[in-house]
Protein backbone atom coordinates (compact mmCIF):
# COMPACT_ATOMS: atom_id res chain seq x y z
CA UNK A 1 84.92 119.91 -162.54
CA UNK A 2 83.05 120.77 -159.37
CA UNK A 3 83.97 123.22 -156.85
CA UNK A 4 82.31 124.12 -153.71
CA UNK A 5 82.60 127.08 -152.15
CA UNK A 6 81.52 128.32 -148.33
CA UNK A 7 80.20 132.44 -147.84
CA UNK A 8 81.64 134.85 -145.84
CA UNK A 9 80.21 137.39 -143.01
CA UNK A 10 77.45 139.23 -144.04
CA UNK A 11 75.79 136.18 -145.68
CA UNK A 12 73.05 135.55 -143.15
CA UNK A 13 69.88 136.72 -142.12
CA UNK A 14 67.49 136.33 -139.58
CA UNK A 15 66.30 132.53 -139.41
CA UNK A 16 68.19 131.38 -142.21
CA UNK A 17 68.54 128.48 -140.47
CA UNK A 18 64.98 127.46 -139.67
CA UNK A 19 64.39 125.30 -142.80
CA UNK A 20 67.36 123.52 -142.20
CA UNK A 21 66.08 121.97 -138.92
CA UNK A 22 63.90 120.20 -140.34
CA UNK A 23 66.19 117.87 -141.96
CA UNK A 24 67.07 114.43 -139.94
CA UNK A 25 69.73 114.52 -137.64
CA UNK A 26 70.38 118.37 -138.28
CA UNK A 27 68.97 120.00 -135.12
CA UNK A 28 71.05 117.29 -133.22
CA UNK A 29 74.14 118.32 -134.57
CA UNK A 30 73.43 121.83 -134.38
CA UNK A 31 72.52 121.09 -130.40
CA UNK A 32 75.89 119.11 -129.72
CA UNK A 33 78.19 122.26 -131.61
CA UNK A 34 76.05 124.39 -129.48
CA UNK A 35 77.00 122.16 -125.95
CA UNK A 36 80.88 122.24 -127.85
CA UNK A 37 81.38 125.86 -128.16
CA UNK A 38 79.06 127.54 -125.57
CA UNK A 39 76.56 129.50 -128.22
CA UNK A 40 73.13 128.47 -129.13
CA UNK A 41 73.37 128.28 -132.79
CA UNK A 42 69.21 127.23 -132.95
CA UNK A 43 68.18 129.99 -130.97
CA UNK A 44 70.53 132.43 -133.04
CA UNK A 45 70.05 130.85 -136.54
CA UNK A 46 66.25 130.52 -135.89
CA UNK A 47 65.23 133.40 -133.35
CA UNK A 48 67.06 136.26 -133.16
CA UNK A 49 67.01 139.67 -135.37
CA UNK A 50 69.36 141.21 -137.82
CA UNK A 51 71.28 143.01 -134.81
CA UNK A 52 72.21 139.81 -132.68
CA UNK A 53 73.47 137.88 -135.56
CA UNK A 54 75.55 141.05 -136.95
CA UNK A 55 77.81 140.58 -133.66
CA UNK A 56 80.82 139.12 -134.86
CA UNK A 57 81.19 136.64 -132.13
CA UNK A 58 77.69 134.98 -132.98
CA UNK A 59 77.56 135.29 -136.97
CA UNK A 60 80.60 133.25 -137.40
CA UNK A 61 80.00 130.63 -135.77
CA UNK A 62 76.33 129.92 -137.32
CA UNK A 63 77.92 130.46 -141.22
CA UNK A 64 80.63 127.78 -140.81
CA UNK A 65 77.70 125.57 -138.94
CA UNK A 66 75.13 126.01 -141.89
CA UNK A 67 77.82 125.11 -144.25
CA UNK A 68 78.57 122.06 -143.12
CA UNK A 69 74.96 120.76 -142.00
CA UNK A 70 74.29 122.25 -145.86
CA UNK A 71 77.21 120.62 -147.43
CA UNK A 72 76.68 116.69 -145.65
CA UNK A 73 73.28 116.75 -147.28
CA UNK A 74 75.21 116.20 -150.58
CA UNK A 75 77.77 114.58 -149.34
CA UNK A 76 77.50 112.34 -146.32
CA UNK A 77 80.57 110.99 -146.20
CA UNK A 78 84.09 111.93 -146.64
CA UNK A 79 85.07 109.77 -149.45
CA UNK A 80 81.65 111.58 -151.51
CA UNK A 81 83.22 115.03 -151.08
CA UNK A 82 86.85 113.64 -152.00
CA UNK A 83 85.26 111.62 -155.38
CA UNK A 84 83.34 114.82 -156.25
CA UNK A 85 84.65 117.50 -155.80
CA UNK A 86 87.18 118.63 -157.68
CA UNK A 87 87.99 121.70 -155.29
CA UNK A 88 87.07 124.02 -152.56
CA UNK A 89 87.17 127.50 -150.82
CA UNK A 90 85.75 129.61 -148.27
CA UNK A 91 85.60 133.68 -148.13
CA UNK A 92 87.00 134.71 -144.97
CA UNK A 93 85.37 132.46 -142.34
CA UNK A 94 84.15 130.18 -144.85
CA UNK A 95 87.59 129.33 -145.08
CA UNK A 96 87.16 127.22 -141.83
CA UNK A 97 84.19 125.47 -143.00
CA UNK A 98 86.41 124.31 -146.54
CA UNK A 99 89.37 123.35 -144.01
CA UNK A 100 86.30 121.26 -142.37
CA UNK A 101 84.95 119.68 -145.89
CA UNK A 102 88.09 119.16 -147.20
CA UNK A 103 89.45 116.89 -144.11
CA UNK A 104 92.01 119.06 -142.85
CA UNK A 105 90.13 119.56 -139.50
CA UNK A 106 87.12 117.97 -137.65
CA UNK A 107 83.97 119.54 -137.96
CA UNK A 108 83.97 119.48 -134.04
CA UNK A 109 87.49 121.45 -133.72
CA UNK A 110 86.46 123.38 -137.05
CA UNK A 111 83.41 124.37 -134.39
CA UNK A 112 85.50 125.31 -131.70
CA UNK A 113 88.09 127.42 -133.57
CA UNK A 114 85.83 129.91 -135.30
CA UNK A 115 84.39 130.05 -131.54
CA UNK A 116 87.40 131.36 -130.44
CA UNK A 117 88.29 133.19 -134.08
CA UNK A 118 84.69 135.10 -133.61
CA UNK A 119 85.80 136.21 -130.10
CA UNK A 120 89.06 137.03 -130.70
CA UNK A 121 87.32 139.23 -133.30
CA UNK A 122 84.96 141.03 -131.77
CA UNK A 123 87.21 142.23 -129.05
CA UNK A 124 90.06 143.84 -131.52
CA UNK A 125 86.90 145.30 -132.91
CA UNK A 126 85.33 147.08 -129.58
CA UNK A 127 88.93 148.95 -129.61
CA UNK A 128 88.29 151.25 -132.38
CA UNK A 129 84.83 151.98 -133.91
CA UNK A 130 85.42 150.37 -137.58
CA UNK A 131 83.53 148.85 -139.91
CA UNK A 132 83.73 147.90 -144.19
CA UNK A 133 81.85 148.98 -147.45
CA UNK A 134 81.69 147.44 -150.81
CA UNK A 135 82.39 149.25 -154.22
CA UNK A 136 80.72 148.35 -156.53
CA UNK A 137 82.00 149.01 -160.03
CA UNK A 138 85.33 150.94 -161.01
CA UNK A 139 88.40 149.78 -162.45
CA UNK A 140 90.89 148.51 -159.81
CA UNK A 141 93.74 150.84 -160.67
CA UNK A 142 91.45 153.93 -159.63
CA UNK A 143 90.25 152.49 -156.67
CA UNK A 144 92.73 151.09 -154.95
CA UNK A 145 94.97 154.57 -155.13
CA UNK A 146 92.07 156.04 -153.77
CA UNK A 147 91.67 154.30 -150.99
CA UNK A 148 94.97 154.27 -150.00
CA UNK A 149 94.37 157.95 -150.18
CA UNK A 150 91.66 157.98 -147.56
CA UNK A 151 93.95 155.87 -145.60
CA UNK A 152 91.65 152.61 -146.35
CA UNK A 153 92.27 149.15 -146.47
CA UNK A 154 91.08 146.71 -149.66
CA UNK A 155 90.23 143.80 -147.22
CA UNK A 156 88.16 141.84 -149.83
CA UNK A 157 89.37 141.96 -153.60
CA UNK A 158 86.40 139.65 -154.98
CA UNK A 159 87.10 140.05 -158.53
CA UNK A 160 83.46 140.95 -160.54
CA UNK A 161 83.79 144.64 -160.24
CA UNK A 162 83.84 144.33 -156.09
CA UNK A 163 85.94 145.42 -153.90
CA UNK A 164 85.34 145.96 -150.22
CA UNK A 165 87.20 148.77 -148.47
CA UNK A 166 87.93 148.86 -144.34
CA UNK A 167 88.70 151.03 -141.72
CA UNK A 168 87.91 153.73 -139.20
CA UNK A 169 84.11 154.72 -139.25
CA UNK A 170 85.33 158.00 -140.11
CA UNK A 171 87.58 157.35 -143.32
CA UNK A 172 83.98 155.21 -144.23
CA UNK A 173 82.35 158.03 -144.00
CA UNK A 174 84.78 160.15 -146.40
CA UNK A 175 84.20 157.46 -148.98
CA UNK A 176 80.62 157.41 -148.72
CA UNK A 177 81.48 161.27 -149.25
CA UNK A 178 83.78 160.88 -152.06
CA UNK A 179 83.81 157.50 -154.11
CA UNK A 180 85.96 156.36 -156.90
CA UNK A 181 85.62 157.92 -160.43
CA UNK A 182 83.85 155.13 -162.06
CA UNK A 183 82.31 153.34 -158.54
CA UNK A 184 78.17 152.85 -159.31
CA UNK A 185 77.92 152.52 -155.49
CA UNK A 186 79.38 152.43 -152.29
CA UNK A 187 77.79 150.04 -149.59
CA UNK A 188 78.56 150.20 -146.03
CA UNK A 189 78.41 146.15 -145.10
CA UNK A 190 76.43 144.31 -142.18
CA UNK A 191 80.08 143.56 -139.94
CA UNK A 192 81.27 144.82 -136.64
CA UNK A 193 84.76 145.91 -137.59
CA UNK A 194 87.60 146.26 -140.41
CA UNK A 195 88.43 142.85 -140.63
CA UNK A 196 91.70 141.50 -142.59
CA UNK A 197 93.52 144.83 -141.47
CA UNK A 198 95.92 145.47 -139.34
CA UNK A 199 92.67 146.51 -136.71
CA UNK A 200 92.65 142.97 -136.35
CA UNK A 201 95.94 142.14 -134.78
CA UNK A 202 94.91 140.84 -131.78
CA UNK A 203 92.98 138.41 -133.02
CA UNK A 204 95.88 136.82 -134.79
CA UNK A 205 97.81 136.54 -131.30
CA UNK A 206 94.55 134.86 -130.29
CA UNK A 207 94.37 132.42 -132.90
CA UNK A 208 98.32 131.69 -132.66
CA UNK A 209 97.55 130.42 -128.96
CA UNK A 210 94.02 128.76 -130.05
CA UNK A 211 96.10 126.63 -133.49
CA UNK A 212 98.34 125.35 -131.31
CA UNK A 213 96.39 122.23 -129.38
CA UNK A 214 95.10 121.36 -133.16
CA UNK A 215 96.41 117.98 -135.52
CA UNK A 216 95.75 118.98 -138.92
CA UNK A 217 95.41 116.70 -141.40
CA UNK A 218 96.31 116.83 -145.10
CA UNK A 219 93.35 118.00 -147.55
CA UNK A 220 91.47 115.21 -149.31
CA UNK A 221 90.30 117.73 -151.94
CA UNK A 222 92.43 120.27 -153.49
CA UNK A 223 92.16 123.33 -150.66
CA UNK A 224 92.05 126.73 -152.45
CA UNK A 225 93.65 129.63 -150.16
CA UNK A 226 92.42 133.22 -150.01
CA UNK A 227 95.95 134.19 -148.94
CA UNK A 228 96.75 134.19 -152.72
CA UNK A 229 94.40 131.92 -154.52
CA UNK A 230 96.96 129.28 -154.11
CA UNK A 231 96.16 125.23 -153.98
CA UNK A 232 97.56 124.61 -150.72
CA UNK A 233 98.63 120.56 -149.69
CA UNK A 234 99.61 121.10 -146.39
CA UNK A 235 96.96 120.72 -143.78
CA UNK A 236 99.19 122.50 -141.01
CA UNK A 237 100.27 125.13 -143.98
CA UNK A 238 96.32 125.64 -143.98
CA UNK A 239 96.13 126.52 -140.46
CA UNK A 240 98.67 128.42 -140.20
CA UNK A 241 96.75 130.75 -143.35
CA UNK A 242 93.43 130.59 -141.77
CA UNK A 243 95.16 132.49 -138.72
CA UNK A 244 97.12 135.02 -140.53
CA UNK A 245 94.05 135.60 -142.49
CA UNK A 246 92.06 137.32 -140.40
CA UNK A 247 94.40 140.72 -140.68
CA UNK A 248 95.03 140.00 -144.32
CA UNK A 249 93.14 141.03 -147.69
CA UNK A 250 90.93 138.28 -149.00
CA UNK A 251 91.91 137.75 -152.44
CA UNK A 252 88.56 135.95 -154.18
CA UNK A 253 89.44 137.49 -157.10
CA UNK A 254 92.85 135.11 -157.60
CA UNK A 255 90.80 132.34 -155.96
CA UNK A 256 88.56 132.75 -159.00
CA UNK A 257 91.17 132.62 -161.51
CA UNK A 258 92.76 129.44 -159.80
CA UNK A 259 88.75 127.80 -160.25
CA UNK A 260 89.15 128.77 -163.74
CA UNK A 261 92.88 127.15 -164.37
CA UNK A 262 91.58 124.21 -162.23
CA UNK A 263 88.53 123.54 -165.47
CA UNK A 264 86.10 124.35 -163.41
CA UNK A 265 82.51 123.69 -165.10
CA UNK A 266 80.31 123.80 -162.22
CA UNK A 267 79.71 125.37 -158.64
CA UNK A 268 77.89 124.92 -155.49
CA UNK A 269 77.82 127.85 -152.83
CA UNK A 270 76.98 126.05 -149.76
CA UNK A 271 74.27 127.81 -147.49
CA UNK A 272 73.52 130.42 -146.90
CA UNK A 273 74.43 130.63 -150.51
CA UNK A 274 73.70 133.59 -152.53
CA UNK A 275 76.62 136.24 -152.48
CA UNK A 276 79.74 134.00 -154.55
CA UNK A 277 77.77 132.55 -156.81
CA UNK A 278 76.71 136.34 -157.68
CA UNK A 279 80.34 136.82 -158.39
CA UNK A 280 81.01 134.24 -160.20
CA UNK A 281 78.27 134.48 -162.88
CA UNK A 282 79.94 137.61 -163.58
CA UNK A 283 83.89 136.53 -163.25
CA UNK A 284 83.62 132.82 -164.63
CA UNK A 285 81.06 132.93 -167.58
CA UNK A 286 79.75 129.63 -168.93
CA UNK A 287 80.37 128.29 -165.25
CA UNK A 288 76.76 126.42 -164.11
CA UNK A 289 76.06 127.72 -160.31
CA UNK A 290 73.80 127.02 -158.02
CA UNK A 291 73.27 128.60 -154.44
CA UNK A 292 71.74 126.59 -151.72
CA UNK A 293 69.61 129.14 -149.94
CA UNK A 294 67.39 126.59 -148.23
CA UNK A 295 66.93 122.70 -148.21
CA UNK A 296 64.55 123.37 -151.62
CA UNK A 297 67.84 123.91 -153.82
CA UNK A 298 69.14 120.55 -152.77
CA UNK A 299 67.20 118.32 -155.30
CA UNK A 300 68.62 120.62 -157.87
CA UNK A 301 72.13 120.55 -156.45
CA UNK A 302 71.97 116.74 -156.20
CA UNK A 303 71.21 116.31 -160.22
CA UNK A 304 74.12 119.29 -160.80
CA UNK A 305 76.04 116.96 -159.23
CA UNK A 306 74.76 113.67 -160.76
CA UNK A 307 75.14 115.46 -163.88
CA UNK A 308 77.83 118.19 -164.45
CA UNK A 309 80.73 116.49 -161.59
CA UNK A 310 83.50 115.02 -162.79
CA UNK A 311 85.49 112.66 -159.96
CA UNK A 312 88.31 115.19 -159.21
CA UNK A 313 91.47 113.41 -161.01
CA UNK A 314 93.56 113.91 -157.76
CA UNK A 315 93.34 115.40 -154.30
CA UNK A 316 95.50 118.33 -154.11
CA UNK A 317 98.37 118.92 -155.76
């Protein structure tokens, strides 16, 4: 079985979208989402430096955009992603991109809400200087007492030995100070704030407001939810997570074990891909994965598909 998975913040880098543009039809697409949402995603994924695409409001925006262009180059059409895939998930904001893929909103209003979800984001941010670092190593029932400690949040659990802490820039700076017995490293993370903590409570009032004007539809493809790692049939069920979700723990870790239950055999991190297909050669062993950094990896993805991906037996269940 084939799943397909979408990154999360902190996944791109400067002109990571510049190969991509050279595909048919992609540079048009990227220009009308541009027109859609008031944001230049060519100029930002082709032009600008590290710092411009670090603001919150911009980086969204052009990961959920180079998932999808990335994604419809292996599957065109609706009814492809449906007969191949046997599941899908996003980390944080890729979670709108997989609500995209997966049916359960246009690609247009998938667009438009991590607009507003980006916004919404970087102003609960500007309140309080925050920020998030990743752990790298340690056993789980160390760290997360510890961080509790330093009165920090566990906003990511990825599973894989990782687990990404947030808060003030000052409790950061005690952990940098003081790590975990056991942690190999702490690193502080390219984001503008302590996302999925309560720092972020604004933005969920935002989003409430922003859901409401949307029709969601029911997944074609069994949706997996970073709430809980849950397969979740309810399109409006879905947007009602992906709005709570932005001051609530991702939990990639139980997303991982639901892949596993689900038989998965092989999957595809959609671009820029790189940073989940790290953890899952480490949590899902004997999995096949394959990261689509740039339009060379989609030959290989194309024959991983032709090859390894079963028709998913049923949409979700």
């Amino acid at each position: 079985m084939l799943v397909l998975v979408a990154p999360g913040q902190g996944a791109q880098t400067p002109g990571f979208l510049t190969p991509w543009l050279d595909l048919p039809g992609v540079e048009d697409r990227l220009r009308e989402w541009s027109a859609a949402i008031d944001l230049d995603l060519v100029h930002y994924g082709t032009k600008a430096d590290a710092d411009e695409i670090r603001d919150t409001a911009v980086a969204q925006p052009l990961l959920v955009a180079s998932a999808l262009v990335s994604a419809r180059q292996l599957f065109p059409a609706a009814e492809d992603f449906a007969r191949l895939v046997g599941a899908a998930a996003g980390h944080s904001v890729g979670e709108l991109a997989a609500a995209a893929l997966t049916g359960v909103l246009p690609e247009r209003s998938a667009m438009e809400l991590v607009r507003k979800r980006g916004l919404a984001m970087a102003e609960a941010a500007a309140v309080t200087e925050t920020g998030m670092s990743a752990l790298l190593g340690g056993d789980p029932e160390v760290v997360l007492p510890h961080l509790e400690k330093l009165g920090l949040t566990p906003a990511n659990v990825n599973g894989a030995g990782q687990i990404v802490a947030a808060g003030t820039a000052a409790q950061l700076a005690a952990l940098a100070e003081d790590k975990p017995e056991g942690t190999r490293k702490v690193v502080a993370l390219k984001v503008a704030g302590a996302f999925h903590t309560h720092h972020m409570a604004p933005a969920v009032s935002a989003l409430e407001a922003a859901v409401q004007e949307l029709s969601p539809a029911e997944p074609h493809t069994r949706y997996v939810s970073n709430k809980d790692g849950g397969v979740v049939a309810s399109g409006a069920e879905i947007v009602q997570r992906l709005v709570g979700q932005v001051a609530n723990p991702v939990r990639w870790d139980l997303c991982m074990e639901t892949f596993k239950e689900l038989g998965v055999t092989d999957l595809i991190e959609v671009a820029p891909g790189g940073t989940l297909t790290g953890l899952a050669k480490r949590a899902l062993p004997g999995v096949k994965t394959l990261a689509l950094k740039s339009p060379a990896d989609l030959d290989a993805a194309r024959e991983l598909i032709a090859e390894h991906a079963a028709p998913a037996g049923s949409p979700a269940e």
